[in-house]
C-alpha atoms as a PDB file:
ATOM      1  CA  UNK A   1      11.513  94.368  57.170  1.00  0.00           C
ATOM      2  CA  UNK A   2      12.100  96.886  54.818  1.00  0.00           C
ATOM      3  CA  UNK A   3      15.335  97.198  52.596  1.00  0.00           C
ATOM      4  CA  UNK A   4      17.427  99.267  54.798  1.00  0.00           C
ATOM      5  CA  UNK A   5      16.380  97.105  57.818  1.00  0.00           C
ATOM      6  CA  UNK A   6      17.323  94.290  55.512  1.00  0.00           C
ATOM      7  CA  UNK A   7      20.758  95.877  54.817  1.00  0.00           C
ATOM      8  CA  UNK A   8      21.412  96.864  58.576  1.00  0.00           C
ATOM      9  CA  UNK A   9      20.452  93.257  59.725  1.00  0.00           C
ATOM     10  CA  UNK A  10      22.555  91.930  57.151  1.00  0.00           C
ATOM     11  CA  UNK A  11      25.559  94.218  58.236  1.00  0.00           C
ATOM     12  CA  UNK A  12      25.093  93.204  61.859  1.00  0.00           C
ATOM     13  CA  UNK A  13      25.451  89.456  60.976  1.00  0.00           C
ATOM     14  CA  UNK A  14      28.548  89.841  59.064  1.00  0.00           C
ATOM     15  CA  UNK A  15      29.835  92.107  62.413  1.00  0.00           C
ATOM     16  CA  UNK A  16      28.201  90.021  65.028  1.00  0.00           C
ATOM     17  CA  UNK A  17      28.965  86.490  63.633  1.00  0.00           C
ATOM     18  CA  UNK A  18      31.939  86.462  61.450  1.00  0.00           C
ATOM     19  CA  UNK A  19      33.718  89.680  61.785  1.00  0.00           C
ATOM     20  CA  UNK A  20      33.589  92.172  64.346  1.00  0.00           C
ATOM     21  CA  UNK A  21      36.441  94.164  62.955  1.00  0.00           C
ATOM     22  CA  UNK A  22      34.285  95.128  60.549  1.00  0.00           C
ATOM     23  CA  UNK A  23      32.908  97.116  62.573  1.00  0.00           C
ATOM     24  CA  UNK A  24      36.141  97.771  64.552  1.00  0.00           C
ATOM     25  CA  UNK A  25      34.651  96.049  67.642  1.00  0.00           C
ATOM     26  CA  UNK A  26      35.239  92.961  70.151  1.00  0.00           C
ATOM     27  CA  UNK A  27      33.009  90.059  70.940  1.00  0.00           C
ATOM     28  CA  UNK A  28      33.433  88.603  74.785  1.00  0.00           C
ATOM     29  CA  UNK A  29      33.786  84.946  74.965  1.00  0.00           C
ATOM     30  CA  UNK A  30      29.956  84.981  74.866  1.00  0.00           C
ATOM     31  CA  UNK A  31      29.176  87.063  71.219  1.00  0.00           C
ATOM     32  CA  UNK A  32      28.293  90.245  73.394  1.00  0.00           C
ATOM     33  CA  UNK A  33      29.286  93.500  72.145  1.00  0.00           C
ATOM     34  CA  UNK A  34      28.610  97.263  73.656  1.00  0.00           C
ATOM     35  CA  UNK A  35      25.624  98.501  71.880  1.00  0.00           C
ATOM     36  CA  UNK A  36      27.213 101.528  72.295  1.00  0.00           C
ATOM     37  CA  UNK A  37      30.493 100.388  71.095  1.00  0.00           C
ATOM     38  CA  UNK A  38      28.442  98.566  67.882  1.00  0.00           C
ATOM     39  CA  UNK A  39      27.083 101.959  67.241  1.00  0.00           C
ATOM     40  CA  UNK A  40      30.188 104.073  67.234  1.00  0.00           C
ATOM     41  CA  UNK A  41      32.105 101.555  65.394  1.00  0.00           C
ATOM     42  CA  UNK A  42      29.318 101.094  62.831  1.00  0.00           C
ATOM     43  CA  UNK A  43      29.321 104.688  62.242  1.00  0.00           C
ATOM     44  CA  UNK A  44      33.127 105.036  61.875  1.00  0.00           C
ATOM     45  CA  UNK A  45      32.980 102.508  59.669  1.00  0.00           C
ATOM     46  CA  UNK A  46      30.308 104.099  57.019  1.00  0.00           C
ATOM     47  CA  UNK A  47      27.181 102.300  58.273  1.00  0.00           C
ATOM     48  CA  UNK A  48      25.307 104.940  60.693  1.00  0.00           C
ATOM     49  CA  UNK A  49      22.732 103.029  62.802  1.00  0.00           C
ATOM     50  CA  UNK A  50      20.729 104.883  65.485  1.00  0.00           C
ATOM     51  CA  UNK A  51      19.722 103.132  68.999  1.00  0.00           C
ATOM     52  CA  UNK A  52      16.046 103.329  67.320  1.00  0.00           C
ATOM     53  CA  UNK A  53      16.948 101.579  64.010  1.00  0.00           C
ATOM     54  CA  UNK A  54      18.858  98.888  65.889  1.00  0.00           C
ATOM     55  CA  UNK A  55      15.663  98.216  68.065  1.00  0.00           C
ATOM     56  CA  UNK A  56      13.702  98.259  65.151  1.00  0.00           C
ATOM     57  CA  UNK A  57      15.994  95.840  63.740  1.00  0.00           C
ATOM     58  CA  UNK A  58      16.048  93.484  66.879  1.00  0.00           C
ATOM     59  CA  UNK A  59      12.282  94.150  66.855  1.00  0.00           C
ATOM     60  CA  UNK A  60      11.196  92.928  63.677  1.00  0.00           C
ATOM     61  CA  UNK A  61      13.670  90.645  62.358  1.00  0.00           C
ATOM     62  CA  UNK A  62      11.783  87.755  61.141  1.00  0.00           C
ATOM     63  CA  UNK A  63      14.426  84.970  62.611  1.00  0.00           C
ATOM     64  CA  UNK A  64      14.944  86.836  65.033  1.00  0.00           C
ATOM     65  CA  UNK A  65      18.143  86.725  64.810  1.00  0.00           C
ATOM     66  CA  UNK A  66      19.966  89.429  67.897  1.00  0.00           C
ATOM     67  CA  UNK A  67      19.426  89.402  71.238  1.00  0.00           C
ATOM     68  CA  UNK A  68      19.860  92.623  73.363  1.00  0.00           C
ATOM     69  CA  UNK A  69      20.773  92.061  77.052  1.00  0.00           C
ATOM     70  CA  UNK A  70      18.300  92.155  80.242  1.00  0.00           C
ATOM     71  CA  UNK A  71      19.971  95.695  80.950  1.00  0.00           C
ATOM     72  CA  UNK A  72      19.471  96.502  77.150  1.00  0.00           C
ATOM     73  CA  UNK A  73      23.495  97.532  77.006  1.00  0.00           C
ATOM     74  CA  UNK A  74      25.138  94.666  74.992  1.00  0.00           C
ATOM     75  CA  UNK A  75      23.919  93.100  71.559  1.00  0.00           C
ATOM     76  CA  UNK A  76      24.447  89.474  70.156  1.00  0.00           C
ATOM     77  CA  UNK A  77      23.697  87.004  67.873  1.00  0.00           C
ATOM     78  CA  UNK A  78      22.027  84.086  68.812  1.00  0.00           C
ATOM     79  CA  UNK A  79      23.539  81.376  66.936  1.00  0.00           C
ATOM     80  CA  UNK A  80      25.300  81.280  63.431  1.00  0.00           C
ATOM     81  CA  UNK A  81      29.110  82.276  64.031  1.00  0.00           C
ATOM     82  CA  UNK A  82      31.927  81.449  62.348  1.00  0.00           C
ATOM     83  CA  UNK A  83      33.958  82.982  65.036  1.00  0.00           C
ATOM     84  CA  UNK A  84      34.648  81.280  68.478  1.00  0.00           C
ATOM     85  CA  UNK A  85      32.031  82.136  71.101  1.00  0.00           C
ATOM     86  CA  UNK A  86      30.340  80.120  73.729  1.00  0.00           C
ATOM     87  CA  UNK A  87      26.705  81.434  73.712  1.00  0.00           C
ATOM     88  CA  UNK A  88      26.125  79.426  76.995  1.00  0.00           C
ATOM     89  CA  UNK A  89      23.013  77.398  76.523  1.00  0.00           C
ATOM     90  CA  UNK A  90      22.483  74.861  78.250  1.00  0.00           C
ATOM     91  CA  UNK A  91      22.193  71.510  77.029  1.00  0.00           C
ATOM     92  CA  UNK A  92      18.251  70.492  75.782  1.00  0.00           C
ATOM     93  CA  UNK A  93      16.569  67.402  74.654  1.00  0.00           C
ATOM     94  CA  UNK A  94      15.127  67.429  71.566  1.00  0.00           C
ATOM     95  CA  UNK A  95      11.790  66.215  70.238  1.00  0.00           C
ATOM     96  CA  UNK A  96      11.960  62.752  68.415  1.00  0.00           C
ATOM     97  CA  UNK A  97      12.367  64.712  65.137  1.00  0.00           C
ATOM     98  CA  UNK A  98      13.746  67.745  63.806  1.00  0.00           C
ATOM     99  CA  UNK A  99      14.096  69.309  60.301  1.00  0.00           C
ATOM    100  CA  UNK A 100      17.002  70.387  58.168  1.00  0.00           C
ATOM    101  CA  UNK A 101      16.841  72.407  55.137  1.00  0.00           C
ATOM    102  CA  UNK A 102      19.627  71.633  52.439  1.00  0.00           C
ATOM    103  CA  UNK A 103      19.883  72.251  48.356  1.00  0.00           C
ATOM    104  CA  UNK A 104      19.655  69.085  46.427  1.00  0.00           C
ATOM    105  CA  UNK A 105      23.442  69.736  45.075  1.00  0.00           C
ATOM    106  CA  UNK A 106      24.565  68.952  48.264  1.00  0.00           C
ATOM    107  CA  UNK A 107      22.751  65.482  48.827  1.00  0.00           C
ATOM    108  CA  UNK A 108      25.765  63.478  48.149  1.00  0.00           C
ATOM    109  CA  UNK A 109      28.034  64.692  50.016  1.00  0.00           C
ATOM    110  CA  UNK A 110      25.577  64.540  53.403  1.00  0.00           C
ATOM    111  CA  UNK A 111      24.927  60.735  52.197  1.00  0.00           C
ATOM    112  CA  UNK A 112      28.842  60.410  52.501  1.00  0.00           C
ATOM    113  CA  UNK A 113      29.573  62.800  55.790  1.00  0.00           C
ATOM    114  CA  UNK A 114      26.280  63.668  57.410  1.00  0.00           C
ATOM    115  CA  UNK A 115      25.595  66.975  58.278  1.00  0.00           C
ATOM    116  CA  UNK A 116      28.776  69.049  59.237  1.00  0.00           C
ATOM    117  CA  UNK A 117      28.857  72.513  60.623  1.00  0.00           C
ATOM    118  CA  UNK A 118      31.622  73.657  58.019  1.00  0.00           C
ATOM    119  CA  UNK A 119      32.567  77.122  58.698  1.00  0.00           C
ATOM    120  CA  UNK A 120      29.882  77.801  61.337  1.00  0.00           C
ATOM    121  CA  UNK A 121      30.356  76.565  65.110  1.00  0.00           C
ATOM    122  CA  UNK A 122      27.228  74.338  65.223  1.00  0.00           C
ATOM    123  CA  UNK A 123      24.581  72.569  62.447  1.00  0.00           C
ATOM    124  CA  UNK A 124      21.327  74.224  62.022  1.00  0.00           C
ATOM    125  CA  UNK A 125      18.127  72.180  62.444  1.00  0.00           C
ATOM    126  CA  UNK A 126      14.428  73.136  62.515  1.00  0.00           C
ATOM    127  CA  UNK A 127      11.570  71.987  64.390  1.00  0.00           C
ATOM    128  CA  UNK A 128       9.505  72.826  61.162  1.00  0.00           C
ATOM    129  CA  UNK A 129       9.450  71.325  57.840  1.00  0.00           C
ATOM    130  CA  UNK A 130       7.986  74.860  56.918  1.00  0.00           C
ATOM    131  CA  UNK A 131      10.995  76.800  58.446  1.00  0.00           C
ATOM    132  CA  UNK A 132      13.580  74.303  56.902  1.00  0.00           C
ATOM    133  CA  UNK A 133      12.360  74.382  53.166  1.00  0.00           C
ATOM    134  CA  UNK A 134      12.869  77.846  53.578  1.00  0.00           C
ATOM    135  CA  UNK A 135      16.351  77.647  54.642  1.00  0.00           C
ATOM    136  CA  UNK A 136      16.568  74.988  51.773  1.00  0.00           C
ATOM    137  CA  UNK A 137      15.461  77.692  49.083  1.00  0.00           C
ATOM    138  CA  UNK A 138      18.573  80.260  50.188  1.00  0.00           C
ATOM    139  CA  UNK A 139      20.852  78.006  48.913  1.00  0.00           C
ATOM    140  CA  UNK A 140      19.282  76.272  45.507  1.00  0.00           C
ATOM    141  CA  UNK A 141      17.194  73.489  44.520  1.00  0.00           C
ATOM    142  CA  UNK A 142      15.628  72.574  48.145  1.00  0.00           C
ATOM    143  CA  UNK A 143      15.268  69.575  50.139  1.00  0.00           C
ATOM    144  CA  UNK A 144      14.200  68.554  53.667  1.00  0.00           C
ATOM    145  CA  UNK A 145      15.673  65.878  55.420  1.00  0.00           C
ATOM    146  CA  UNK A 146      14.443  64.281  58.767  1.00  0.00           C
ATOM    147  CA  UNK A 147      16.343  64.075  61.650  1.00  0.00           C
ATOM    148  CA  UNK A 148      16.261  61.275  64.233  1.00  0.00           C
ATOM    149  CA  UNK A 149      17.559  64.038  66.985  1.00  0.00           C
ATOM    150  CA  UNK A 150      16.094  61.894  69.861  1.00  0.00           C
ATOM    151  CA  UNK A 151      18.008  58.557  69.241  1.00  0.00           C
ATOM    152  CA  UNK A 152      21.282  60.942  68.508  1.00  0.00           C
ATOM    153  CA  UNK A 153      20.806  62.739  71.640  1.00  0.00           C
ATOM    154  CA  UNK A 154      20.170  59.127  73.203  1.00  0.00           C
ATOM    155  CA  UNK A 155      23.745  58.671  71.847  1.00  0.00           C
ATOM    156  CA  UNK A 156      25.124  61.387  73.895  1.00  0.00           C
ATOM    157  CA  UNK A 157      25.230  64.246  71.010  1.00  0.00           C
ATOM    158  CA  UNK A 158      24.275  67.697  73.002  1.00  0.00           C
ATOM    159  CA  UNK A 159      21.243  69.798  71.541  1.00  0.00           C
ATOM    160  CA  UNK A 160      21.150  73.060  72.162  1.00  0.00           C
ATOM    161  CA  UNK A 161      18.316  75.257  71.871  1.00  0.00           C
ATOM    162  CA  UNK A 162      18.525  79.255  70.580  1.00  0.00           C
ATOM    163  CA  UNK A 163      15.972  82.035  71.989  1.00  0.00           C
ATOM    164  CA  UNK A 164      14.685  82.097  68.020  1.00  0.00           C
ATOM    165  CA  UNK A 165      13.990  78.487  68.121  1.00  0.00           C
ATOM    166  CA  UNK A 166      16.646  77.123  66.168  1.00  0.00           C
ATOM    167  CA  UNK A 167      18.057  73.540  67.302  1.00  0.00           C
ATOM    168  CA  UNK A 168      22.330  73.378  67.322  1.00  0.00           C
ATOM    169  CA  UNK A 169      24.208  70.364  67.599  1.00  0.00           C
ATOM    170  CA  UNK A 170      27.676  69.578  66.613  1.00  0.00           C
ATOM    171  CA  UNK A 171      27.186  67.205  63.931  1.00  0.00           C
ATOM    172  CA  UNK A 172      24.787  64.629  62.328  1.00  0.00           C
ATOM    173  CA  UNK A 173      25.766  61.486  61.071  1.00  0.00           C
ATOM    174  CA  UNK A 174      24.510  60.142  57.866  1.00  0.00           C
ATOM    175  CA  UNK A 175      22.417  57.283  59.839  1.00  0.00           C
ATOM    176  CA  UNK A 176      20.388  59.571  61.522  1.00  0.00           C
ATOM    177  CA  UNK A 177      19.229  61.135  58.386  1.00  0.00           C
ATOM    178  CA  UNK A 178      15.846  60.326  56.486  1.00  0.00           C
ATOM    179  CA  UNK A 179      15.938  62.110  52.279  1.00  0.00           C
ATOM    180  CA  UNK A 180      12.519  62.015  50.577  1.00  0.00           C
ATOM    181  CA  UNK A 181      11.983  59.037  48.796  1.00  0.00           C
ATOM    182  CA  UNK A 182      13.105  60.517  45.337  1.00  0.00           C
ATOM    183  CA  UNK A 183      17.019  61.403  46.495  1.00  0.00           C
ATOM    184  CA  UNK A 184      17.073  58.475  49.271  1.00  0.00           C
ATOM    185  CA  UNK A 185      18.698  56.236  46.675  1.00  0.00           C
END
């Protein structure tokens, strides 16, 4: 994507996942919003976006991270929010193993607590190694740890699985986690 695809998909994260005012519109209890109404209130709001760009933007986002409707008429995110929504997916088993990318600076706390959602509604995981050092990088020194998401979901934790491939769950307790031998101490 190019930098003012970067900036629009960035702008439609903050509206789309944390703050719809933003962009003076509402979410429904799902994350949908009007692509009509996202495009007005984008524009009253000093961010012009054309039906094109926000295609574009759907298009080629490389984590793909909106989802337009079947009648191409409402826009969403597909999983990140820090607002209330209930994206609807269905419950999924998980493969034996997934990924999640952290910075090292936050190692001890996740030996501690595990892996909590914080702000966000659900915790992130990967089913690449590839995908979650990247995630890792965004936020420092990175690190990949290995989750046992089988044997959780054995223990009743629901997965959840995104259109862009991204694994949700609520939580992950610290003895489900593997660290690479140099920070498992």
């Amino acid at each position: 994507m190019n930098d003012p695809q970067v900036r629009t998909s960035k702008f439609l994260s903050l509206v789309l996942r944390h703050n719809p005012a933003t962009a003076g519109v509402t979410l429904d209890e799902a994350g949908w919003c009007s692509v009509a109404d996202l495009l007005h209130g984008c524009a009253l709001h000093g961010h012009k976006i054309s039906r094109e760009e926000l295609n574009e933007v759907v298009a080629d986002n490389d984590k793909k991270r909106f989802q337009f409707s079947m009648d191409g008429k409402k826009i969403r995110a597909v999983q990140g929010h820090s607002i209330e929504v209930d994206l609807k997916y269905e419950p999924t088993e998980p493969p034996e193993y997934l990924f999640h990318g952290t910075a090292t600076r936050f190692l001890d706390s996740i030996k501690k607590q595990g892996l909590l959602k914080g702000s966000r509604q659900h915790v992130h995981l990967s089913a690449s190694k590839e995908t979650a050092m990247n995630v890792g990088k965004r936020h420092g020194k990175p690190v990949v740890l290995l989750v046992e998401a089988h044997l959780l979901y054995s223990c009743e934790f629901e997965f959840y699985l995104t259109p862009n491939g991204v694994w949700l769950v609520d939580t992950v307790p610290p003895q489900y986690l593997h660290f690479p031998p140099e920070y498992d101490l």
